[in-house]
Protein backbone atom coordinates (compact mmCIF):
# COMPACT_ATOMS: atom_id res chain seq x y z
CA UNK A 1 0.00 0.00 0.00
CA UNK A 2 1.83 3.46 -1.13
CA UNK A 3 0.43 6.72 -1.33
CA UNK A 4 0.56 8.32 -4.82
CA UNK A 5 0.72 11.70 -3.26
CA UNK A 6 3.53 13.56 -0.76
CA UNK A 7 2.39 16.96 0.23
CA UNK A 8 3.52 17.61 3.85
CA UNK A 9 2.48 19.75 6.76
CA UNK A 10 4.46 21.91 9.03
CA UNK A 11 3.44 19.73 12.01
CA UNK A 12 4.00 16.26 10.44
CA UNK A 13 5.60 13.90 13.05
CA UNK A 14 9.22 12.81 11.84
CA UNK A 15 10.25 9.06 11.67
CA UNK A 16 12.43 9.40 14.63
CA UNK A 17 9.24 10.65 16.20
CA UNK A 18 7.35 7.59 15.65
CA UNK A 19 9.30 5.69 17.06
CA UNK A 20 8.82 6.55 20.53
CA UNK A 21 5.58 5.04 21.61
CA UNK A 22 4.70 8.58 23.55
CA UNK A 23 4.89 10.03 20.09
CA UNK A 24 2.72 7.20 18.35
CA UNK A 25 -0.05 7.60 21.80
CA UNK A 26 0.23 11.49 21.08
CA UNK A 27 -0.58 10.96 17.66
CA UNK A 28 -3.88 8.76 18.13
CA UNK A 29 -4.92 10.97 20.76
CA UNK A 30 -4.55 14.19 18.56
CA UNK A 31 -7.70 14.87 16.41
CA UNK A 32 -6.02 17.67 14.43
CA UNK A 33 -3.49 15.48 13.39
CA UNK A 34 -5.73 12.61 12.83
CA UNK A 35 -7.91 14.58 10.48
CA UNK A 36 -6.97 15.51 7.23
CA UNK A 37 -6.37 19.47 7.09
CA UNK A 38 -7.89 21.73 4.34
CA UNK A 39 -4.51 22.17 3.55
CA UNK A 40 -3.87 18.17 2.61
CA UNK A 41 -7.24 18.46 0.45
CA UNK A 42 -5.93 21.06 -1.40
CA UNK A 43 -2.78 20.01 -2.09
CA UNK A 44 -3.67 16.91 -3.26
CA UNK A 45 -6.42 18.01 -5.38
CA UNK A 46 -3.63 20.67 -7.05
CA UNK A 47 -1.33 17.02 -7.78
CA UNK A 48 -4.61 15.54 -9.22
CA UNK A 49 -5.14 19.27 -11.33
CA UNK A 50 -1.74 19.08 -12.76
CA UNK A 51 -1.15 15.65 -13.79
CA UNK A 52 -2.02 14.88 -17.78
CA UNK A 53 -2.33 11.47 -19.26
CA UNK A 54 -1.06 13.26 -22.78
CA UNK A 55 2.84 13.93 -20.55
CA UNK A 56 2.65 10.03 -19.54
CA UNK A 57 4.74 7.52 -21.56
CA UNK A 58 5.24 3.84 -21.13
CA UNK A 59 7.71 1.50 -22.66
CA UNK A 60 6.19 -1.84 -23.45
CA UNK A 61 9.35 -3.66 -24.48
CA UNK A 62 13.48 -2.68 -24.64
CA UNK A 63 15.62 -3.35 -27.24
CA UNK A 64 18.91 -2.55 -25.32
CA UNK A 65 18.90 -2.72 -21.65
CA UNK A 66 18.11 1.26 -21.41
CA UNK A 67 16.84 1.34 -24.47
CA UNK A 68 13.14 1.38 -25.35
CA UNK A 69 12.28 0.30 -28.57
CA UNK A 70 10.93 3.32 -30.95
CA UNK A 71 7.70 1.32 -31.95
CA UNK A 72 7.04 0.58 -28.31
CA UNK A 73 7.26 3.91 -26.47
CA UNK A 74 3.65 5.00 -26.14
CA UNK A 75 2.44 8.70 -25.17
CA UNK A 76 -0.95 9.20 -23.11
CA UNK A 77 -3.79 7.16 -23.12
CA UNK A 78 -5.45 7.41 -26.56
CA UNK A 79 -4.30 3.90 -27.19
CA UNK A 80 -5.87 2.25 -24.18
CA UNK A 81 -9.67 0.99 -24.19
CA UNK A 82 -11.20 1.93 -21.00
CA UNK A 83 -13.92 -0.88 -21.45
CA UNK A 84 -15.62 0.05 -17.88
CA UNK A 85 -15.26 3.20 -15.22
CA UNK A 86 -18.26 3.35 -12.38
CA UNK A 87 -15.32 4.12 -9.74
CA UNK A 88 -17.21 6.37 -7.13
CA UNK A 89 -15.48 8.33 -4.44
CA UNK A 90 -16.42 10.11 -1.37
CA UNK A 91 -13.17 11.30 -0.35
CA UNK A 92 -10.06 10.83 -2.46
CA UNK A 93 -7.55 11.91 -0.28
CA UNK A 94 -8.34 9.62 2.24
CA UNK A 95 -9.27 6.61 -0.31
CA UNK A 96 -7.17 3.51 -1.04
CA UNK A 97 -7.57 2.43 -4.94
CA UNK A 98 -6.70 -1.63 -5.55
CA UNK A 99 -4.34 -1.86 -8.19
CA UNK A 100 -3.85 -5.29 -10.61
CA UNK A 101 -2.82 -6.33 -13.85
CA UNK A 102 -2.99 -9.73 -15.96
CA UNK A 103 -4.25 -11.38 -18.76
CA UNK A 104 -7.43 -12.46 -20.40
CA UNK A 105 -6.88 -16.25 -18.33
CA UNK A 106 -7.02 -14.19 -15.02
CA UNK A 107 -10.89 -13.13 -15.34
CA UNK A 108 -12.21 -15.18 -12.20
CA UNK A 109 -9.27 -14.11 -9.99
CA UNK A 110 -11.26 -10.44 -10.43
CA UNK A 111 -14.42 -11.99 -9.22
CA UNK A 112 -12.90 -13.02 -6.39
CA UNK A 113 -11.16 -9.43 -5.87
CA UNK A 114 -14.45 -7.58 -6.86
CA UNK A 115 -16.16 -9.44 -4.04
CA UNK A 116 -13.54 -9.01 -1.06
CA UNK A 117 -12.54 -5.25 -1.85
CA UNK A 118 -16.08 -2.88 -2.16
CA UNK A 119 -13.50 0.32 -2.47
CA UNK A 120 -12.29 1.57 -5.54
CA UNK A 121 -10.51 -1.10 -8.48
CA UNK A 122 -7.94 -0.51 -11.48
CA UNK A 123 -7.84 -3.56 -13.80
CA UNK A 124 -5.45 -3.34 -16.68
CA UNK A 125 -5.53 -6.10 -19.17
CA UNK A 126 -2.90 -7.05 -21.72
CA UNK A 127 -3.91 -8.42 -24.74
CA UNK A 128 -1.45 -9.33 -27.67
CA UNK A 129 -2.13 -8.78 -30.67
CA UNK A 130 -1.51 -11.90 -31.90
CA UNK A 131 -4.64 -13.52 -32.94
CA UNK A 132 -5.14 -14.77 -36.68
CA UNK A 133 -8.47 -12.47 -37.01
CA UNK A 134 -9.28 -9.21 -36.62
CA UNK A 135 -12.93 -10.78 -35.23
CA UNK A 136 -10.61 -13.08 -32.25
CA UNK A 137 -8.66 -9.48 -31.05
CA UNK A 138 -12.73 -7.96 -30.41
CA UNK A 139 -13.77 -11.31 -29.21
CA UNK A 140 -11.73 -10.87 -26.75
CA UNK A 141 -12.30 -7.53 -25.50
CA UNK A 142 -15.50 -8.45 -25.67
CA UNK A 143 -15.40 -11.08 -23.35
CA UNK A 144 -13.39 -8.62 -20.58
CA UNK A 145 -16.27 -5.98 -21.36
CA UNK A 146 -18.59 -8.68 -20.12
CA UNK A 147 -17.02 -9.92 -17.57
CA UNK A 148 -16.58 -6.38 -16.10
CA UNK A 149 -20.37 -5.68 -15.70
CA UNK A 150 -20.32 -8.00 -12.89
CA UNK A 151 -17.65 -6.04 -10.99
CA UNK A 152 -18.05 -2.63 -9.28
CA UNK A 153 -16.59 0.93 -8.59
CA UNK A 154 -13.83 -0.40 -10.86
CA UNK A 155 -12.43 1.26 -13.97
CA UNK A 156 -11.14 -1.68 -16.64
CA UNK A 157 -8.44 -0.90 -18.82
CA UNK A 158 -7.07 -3.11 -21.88
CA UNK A 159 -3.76 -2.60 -23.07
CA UNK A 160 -3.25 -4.10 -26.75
CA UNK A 161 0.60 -5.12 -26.90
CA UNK A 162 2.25 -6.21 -29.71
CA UNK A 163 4.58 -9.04 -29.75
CA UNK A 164 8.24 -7.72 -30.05
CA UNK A 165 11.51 -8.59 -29.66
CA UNK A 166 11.97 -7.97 -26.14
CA UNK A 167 15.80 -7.65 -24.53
CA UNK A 168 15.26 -9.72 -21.51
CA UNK A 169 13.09 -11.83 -23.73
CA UNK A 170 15.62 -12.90 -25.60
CA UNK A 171 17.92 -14.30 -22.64
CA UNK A 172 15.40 -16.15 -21.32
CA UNK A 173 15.91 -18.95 -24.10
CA UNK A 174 12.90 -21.22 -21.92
CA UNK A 175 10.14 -18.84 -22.06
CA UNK A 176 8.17 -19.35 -25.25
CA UNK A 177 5.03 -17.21 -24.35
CA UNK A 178 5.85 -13.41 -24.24
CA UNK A 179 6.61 -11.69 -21.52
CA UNK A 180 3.93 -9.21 -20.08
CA UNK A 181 5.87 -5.45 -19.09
CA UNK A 182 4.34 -5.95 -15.64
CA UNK A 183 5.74 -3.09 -14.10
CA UNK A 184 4.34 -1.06 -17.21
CA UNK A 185 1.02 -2.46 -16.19
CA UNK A 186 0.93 -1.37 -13.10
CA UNK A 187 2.08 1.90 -13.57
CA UNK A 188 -0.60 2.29 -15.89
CA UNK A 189 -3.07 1.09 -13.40
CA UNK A 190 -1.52 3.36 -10.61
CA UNK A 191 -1.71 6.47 -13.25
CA UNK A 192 -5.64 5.74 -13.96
CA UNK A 193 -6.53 5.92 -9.59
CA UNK A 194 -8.10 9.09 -8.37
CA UNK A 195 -7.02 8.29 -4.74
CA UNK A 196 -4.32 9.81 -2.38
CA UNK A 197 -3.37 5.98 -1.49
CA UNK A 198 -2.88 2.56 -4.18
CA UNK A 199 -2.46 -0.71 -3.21
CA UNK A 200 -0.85 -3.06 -5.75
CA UNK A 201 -1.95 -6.48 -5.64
CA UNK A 202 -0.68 -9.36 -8.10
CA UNK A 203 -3.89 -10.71 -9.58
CA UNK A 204 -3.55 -14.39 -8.29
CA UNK A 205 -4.01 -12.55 -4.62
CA UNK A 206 -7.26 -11.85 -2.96
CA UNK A 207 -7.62 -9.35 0.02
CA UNK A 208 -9.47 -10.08 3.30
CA UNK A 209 -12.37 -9.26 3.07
CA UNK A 210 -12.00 -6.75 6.08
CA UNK A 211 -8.80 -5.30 5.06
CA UNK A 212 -10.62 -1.97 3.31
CA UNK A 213 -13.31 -1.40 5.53
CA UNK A 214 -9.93 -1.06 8.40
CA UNK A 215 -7.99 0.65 6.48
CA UNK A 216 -10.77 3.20 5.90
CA UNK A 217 -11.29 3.39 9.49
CA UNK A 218 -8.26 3.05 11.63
CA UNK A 219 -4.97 3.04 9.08
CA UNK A 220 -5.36 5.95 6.42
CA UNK A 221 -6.82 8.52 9.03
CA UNK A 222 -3.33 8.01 10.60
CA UNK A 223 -1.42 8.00 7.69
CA UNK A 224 -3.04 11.64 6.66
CA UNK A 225 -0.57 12.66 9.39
CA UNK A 226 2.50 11.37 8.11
CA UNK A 227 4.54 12.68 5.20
CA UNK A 228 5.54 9.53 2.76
CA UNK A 229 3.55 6.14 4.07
CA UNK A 230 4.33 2.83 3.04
CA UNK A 231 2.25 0.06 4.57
CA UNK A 232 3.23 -3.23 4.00
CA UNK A 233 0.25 -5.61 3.90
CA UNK A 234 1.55 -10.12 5.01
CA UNK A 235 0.05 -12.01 2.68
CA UNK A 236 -0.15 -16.48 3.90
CA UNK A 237 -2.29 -18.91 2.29
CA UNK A 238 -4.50 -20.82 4.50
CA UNK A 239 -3.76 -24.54 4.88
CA UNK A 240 -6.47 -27.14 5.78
CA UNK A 241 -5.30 -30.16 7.69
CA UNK A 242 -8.07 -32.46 8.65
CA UNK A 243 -10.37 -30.30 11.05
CA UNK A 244 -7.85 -27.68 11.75
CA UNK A 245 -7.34 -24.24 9.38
């Protein structure tokens, strides 16, 4: 969980601070701390104001190691379908948006995610663009478009790659499927959220069902406070073992 935004107040608490559990008890105790200030809103809403998807670029394969390949640097978001976008919010700067990326294979892992996480979504799809029609590229789509009606406040995104020549690709002699930019994804998914906060989750992962509804109430109120969070939700995978979980 990272927070998309940094604006910082004249009485933030300092990490040093924090550490001392007098600080920490101040802290909880404080209601103008706990609180967002106008100040926060505003500065955050300025952020929001001044970022444009037209100054965003993504690299969706290398041809050198620094290198991105000319053909697959791409500007804005004119070439990305948004196939969905019913994400409501109350108030952004206190808000947590999920963040995930996959492929077309993935589709019931969002059900799953959809169900456990009411708050704000960002799905990005990749599809290649490597089917033998024109009619199995919309096919497709179409089945993500239909799929998505089922989930809410979520915006769905499809990216369509092309399949390239990829530098790490090519060392990786064993991998005959192409390799998805992942982090390119996710950036992409993290560039589309309207909140102060994200919270990147690999699609094969499915939050507690809880986890928003306490971060909403007890963690981000907190985290207002503080200039710079990082909160670092465990992940385990439960294990049955005859009558025992």
């Amino acid at each position: 969980l990272t927070e998309t935004t940094a604006p910082s107040t004249p009485s933030t608490p300092n990490a040093a601070n924090l550490a001392d559990p007098r600080a920490c008890e101040r802290l909880s105790m404080n209601s103008s701390l706990v609180e967002p200030t106008a100040t926060l809103q505003a500065a955050f809403h300025r952020v929001l104001k001044a970022r444009k998807p037209k100054d965003l670029t993504y690299c969706m394969a290398r041809c050198d190691l620094r290198l991105c390949c000319a053909d697959q640097m791409k500007r804005g978001w004119a070439w990305l379908d948004v196939v969905k976008d019913d994400v409501q919010l109350e108030h952004a700067h206190d808000d947590v948006t999920l963040i995930t990326q996959g492929t077309i294979d993935r589709i019931a892992n969002v059900d799953f995610i959809n169900a456990a996480w009411p708050g704000p979504k960002v799905v990005v799809f990749s599809l290649y663009n490597n089917t033998t029609t024109v009619q199995g590229a919309r096919f497709n789509a179409f089945k993500i478009a239909k799929a998505a009606q089922r989930w809410t406040n979520v915006k769905v995104v499809i990216a369509q790659l092309q399949v390239a020549h990829d530098y790490y690709m090519l060392r990786l002699k064993s991998v005959k499927a192409p390799l998805l930019p992942i982090n390119t994804l996710r950036n992409i998914g993290v560039d589309h959220a309207l909140t102060n906060y994200v919270f990147p989750l690999d699609i094969d992962f499915v939050p507690s069902v809880s986890l928003y509804r306490k971060l909403r109430a007890g963690m981000l109120p907190l985290a207002n406070a503080i200039d710079r969070v990082v909160l670092v939700v465990p992940h385990w995978e439960p294990l049955r073992c005859a009558k025992a979980v």
